[in-house]
C-alpha atoms as a PDB file:
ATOM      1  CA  UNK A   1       0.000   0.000   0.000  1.00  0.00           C
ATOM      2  CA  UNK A   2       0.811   3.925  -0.655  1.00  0.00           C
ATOM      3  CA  UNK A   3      -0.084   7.099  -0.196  1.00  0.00           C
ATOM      4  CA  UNK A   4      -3.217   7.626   1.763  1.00  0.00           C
ATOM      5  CA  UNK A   5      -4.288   3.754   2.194  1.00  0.00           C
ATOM      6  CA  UNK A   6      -2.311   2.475   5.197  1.00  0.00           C
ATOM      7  CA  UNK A   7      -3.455   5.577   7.074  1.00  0.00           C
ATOM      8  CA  UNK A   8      -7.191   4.465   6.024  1.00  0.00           C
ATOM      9  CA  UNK A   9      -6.580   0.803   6.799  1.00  0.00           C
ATOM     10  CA  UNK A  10      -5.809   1.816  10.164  1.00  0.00           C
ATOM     11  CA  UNK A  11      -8.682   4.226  10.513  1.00  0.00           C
ATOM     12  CA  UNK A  12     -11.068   1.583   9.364  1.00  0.00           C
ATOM     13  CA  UNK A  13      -9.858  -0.634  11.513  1.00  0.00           C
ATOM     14  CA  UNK A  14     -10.197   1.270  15.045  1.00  0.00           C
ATOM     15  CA  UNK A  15     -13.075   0.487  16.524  1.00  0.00           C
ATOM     16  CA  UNK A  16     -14.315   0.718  20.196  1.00  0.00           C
ATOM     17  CA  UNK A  17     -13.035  -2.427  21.979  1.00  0.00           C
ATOM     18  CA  UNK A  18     -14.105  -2.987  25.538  1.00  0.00           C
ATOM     19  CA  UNK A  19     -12.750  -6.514  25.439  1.00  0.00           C
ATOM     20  CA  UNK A  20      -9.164  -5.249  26.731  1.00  0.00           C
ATOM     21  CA  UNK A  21      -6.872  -7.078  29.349  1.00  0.00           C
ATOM     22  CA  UNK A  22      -3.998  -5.871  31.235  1.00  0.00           C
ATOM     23  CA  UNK A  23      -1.138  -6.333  29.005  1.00  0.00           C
ATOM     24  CA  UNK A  24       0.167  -4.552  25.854  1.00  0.00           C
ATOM     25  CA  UNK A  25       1.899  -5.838  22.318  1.00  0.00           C
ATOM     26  CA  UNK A  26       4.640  -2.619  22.672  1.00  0.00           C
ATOM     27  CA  UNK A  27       6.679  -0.512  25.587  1.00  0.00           C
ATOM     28  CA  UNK A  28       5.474   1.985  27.586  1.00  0.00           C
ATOM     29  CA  UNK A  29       8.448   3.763  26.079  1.00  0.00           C
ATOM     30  CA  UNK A  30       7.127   2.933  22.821  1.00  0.00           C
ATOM     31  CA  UNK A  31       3.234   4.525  24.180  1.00  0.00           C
ATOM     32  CA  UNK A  32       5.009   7.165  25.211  1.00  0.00           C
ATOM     33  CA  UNK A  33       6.868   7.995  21.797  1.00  0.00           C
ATOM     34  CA  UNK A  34       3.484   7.547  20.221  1.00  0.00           C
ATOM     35  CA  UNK A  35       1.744  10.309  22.826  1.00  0.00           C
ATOM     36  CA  UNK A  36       4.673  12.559  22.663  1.00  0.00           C
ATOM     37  CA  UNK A  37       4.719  13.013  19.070  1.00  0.00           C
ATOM     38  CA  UNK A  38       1.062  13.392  18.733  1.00  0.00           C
ATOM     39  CA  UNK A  39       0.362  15.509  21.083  1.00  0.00           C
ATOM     40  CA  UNK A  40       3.233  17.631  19.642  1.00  0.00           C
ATOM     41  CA  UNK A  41       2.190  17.300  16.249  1.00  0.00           C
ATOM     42  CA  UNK A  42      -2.078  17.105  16.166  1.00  0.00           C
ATOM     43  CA  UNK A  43      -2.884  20.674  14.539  1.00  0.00           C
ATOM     44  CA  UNK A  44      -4.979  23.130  17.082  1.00  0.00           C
ATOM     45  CA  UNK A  45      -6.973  26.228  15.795  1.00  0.00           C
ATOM     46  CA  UNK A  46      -4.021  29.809  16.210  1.00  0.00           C
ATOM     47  CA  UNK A  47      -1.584  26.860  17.039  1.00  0.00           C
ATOM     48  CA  UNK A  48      -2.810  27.498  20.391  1.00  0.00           C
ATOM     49  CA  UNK A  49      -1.714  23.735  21.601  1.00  0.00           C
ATOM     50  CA  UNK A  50      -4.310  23.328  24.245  1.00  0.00           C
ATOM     51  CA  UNK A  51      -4.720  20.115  24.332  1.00  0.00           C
ATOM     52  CA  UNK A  52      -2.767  17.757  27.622  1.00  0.00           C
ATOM     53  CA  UNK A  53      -2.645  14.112  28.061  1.00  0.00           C
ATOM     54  CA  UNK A  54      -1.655  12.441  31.471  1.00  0.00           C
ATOM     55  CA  UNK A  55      -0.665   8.781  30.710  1.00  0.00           C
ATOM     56  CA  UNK A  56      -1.168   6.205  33.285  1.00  0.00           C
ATOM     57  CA  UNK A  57       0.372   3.123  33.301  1.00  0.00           C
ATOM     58  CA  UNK A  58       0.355   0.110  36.561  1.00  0.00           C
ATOM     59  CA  UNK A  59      -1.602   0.810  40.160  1.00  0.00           C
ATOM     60  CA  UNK A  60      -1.883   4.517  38.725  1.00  0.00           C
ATOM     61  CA  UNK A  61      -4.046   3.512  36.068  1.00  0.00           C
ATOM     62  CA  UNK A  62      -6.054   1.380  38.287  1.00  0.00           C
ATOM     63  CA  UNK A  63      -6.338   4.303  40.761  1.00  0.00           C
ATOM     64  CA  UNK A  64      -8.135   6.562  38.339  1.00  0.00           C
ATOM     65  CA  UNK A  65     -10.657   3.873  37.708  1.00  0.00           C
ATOM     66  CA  UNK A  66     -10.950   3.620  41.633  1.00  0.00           C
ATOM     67  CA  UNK A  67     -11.799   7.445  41.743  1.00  0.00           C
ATOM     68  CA  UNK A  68     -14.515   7.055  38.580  1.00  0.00           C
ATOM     69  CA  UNK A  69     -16.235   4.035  40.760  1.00  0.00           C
ATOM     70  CA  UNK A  70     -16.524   6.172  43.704  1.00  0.00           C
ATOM     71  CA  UNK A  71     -18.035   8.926  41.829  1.00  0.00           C
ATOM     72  CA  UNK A  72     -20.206   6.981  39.945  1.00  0.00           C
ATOM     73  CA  UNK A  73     -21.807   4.873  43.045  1.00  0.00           C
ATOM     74  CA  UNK A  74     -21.913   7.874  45.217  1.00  0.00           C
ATOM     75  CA  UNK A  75     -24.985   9.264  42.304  1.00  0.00           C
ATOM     76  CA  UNK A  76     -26.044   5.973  40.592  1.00  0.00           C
ATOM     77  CA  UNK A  77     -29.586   4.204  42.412  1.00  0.00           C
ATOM     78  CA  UNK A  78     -28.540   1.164  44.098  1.00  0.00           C
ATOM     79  CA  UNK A  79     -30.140  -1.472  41.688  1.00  0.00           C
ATOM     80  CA  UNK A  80     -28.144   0.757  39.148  1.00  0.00           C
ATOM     81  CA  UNK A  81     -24.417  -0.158  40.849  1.00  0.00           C
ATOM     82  CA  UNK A  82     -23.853  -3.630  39.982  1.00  0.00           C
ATOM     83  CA  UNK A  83     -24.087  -3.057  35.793  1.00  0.00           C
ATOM     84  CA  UNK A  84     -21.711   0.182  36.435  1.00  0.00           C
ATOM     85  CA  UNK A  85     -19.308  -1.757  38.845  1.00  0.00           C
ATOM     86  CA  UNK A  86     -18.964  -4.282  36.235  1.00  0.00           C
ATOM     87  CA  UNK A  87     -18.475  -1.387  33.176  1.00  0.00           C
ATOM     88  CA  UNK A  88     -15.771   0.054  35.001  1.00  0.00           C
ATOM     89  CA  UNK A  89     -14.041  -3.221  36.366  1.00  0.00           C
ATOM     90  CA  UNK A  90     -13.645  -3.372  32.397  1.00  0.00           C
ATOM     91  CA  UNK A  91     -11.592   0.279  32.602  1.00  0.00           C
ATOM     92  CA  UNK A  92      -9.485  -0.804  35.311  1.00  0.00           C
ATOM     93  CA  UNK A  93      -8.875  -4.363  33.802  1.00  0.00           C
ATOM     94  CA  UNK A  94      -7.329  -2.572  30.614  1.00  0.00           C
ATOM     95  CA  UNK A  95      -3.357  -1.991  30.593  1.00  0.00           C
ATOM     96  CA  UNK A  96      -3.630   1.575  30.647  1.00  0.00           C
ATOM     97  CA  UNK A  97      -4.990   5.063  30.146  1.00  0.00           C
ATOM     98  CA  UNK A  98      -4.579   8.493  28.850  1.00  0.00           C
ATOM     99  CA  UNK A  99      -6.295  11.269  30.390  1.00  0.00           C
ATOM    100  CA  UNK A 100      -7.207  13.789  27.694  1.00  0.00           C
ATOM    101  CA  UNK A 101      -7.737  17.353  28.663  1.00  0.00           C
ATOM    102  CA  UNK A 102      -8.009  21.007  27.771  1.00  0.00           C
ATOM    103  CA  UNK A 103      -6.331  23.694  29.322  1.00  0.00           C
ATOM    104  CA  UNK A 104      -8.771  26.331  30.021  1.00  0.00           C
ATOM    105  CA  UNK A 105      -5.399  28.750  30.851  1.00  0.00           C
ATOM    106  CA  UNK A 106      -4.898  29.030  26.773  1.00  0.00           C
ATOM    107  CA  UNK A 107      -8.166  29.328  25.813  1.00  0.00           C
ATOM    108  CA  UNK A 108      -8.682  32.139  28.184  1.00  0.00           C
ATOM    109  CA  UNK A 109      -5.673  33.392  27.188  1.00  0.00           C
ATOM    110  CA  UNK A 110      -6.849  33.594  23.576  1.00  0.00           C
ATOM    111  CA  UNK A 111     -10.307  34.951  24.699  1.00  0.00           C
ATOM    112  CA  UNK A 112      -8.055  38.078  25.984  1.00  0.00           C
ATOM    113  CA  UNK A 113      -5.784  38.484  22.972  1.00  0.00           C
ATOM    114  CA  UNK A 114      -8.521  38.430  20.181  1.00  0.00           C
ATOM    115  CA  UNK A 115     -11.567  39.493  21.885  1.00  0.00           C
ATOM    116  CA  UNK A 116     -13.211  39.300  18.447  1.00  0.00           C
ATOM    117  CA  UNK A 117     -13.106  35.571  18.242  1.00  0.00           C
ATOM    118  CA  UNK A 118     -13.296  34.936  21.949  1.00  0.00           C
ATOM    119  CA  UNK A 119     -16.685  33.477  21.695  1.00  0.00           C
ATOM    120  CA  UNK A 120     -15.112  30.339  19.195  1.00  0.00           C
ATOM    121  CA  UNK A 121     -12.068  29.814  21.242  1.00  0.00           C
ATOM    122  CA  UNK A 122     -13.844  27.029  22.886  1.00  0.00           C
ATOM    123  CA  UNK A 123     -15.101  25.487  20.619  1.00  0.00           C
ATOM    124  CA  UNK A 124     -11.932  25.601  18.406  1.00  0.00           C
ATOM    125  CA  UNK A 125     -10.193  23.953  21.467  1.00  0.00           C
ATOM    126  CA  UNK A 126     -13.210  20.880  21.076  1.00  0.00           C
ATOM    127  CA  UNK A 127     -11.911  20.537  17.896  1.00  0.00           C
ATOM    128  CA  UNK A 128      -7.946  20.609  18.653  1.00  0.00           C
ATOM    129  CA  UNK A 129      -9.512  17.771  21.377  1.00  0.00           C
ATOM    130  CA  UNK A 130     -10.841  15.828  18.912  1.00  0.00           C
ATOM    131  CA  UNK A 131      -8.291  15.395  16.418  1.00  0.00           C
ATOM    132  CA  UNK A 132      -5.750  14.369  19.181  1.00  0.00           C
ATOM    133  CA  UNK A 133      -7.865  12.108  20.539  1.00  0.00           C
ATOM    134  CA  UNK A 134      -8.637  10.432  16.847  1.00  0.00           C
ATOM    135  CA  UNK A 135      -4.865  10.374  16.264  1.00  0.00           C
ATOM    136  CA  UNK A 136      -4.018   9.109  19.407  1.00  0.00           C
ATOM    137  CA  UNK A 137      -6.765   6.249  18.813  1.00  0.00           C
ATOM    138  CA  UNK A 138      -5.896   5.607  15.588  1.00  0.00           C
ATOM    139  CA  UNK A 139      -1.969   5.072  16.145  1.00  0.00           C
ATOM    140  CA  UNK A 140      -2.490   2.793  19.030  1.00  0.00           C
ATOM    141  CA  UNK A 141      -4.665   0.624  16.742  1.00  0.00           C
ATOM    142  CA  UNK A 142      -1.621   0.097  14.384  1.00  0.00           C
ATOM    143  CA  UNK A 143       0.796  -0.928  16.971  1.00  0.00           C
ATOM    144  CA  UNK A 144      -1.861  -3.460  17.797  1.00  0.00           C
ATOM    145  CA  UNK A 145      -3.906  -2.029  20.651  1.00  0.00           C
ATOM    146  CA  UNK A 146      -7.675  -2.190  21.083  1.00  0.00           C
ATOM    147  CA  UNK A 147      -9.173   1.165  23.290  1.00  0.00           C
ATOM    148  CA  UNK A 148     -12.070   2.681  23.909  1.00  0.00           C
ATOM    149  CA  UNK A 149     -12.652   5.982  25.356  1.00  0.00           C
ATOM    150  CA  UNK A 150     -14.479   7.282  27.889  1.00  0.00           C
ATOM    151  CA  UNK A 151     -15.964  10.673  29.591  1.00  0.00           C
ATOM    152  CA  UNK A 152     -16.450  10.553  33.350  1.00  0.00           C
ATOM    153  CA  UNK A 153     -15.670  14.734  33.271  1.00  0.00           C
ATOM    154  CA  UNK A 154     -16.569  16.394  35.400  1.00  0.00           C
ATOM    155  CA  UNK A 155     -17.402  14.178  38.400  1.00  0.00           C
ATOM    156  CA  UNK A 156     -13.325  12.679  38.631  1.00  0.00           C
ATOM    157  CA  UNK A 157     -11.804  15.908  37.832  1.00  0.00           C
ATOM    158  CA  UNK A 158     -10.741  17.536  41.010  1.00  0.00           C
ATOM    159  CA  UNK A 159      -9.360  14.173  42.420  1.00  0.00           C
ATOM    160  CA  UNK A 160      -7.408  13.934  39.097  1.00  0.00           C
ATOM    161  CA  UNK A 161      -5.739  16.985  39.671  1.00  0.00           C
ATOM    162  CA  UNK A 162      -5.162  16.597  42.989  1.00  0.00           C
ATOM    163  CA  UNK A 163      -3.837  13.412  42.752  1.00  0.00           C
ATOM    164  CA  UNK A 164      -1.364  13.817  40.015  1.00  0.00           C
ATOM    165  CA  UNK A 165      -0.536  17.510  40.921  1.00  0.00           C
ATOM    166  CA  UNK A 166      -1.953  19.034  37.436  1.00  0.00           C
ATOM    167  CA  UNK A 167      -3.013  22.702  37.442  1.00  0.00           C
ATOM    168  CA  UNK A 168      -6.248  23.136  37.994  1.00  0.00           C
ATOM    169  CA  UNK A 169      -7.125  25.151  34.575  1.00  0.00           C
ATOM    170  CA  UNK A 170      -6.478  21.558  33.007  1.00  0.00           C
ATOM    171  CA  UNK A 171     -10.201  20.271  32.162  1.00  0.00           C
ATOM    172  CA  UNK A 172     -10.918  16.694  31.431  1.00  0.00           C
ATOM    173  CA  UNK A 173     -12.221  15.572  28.349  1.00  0.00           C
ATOM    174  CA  UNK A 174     -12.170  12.078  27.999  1.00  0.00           C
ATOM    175  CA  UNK A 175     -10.160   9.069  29.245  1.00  0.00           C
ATOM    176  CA  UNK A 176      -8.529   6.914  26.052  1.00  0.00           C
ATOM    177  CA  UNK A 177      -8.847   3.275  27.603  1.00  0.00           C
ATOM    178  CA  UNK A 178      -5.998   0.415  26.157  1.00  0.00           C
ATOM    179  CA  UNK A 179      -4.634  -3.226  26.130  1.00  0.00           C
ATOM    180  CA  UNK A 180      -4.288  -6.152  24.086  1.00  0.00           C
ATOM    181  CA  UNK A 181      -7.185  -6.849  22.187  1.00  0.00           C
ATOM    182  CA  UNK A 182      -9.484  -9.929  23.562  1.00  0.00           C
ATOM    183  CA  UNK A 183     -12.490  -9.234  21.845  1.00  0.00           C
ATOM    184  CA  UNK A 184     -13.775  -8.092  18.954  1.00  0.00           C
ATOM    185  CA  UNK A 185     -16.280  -4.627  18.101  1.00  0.00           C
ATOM    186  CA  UNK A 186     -19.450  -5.933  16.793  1.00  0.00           C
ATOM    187  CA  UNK A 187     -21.128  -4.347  13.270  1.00  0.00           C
ATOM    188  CA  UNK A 188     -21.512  -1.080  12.738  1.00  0.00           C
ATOM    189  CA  UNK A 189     -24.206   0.576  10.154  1.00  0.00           C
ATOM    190  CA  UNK A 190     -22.654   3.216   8.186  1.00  0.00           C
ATOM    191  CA  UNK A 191     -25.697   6.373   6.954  1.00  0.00           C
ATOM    192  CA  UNK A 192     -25.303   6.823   2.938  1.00  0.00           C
ATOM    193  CA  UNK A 193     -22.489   8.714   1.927  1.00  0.00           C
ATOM    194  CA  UNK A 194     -24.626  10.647  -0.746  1.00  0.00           C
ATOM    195  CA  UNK A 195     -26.363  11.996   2.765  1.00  0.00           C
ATOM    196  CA  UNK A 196     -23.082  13.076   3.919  1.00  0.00           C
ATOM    197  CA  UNK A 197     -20.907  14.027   1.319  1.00  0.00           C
ATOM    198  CA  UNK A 198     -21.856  16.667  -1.114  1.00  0.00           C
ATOM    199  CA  UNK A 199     -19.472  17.477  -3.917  1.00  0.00           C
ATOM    200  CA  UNK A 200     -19.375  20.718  -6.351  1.00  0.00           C
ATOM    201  CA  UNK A 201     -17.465  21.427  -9.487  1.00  0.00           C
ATOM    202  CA  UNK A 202     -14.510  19.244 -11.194  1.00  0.00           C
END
């Protein structure tokens, strides 16, 4: 393959796999090569580089899921618990996670430099969130990790920053779950591209 299709193979193939254990087909030093030059290298609207990632690897990965169960039971009904407990014993059973966030320090920061535009920097910061997030996803897939991700924001925030000493203009935005792959996603129904795509000139 050239060009374009390996990245498409790739993107085709990530999926959201919940069937994840607690081991992983590369390094941590190799994850950690893979956030680094992502996060470095995902575009963000003014170049404003927003977006954080806290990577958690061993008991600290575990403990994060530990603070999303106690949030969660402390708001779900009773008869409610047992399905979430079981959700989230999923999370913690993975190998790891990274904690996706945006600092709120830079889009403020914006806000006060171009007041005209101040309005958009947040949502231009959603976007710079989602295309790390993709990327992120999508490279783990080709070194042969299944993930799924998550949003537990804002009930796990506070204790997240606490915890890991992380200023407190960092907001969460999702929680990029990984391991080795033990499942499989199941089919997914695609809306018609002529409903979605709309093309003009030649």
């Amino acid at each position: 393959m050239s060009g374009s299709a390996p990245f498409i193979s790739y993107l085709i193939a990530r999926r959201s796999i919940y069937q994840l254990s607690n081991s992983s087909p590369i390094s941590n030093e190799k994850i950690l090569e893979i956030v680094h030059d992502i996060v470095k290298h995902s575009p963000t609207s003014f170049n404003s580089q927003s977006s954080r990632a806290l990577v958690l690897f061993g008991d600290e990965h575990r403990k994060v899921w530990d603070f999303t169960k106690d949030a969660i039971k402390a708001i779900v009904p009773a008869e409610a618990w047992p399905a979430s407990e079981g959700r989230l014993n999923g999370f913690q059973g993975a190998y790891g996670t990274i904690v996706l966030f945006e600092d709120q320090a830079v889009v403020k920061g914006l806000q006060e430099k171009m007041p005209m535009y101040a309005h958009k920097f947040p949502e231009f910061s959603e976007h710079g969130h989602g295309i790390l997030a993709s990327n992120l996803w999508v490279a783990l897939e080709a070194e042969g990790l299944g993930a799924n991700l998550q949003h537990y924001s804002p009930l796990i925030d506070a204790q997240v920053q606490s915890e890991w000493k992380l200023p407190e203009s960092w907001a969460i935005r999702a929680q990029l779950v990984f391991g080795k792959r033990e499942g499989e996603a199941g089919p997914k129904e695609f809306s018609p591209l002529e409903d979605r795509v709309k093309v003009a000139g030649n």
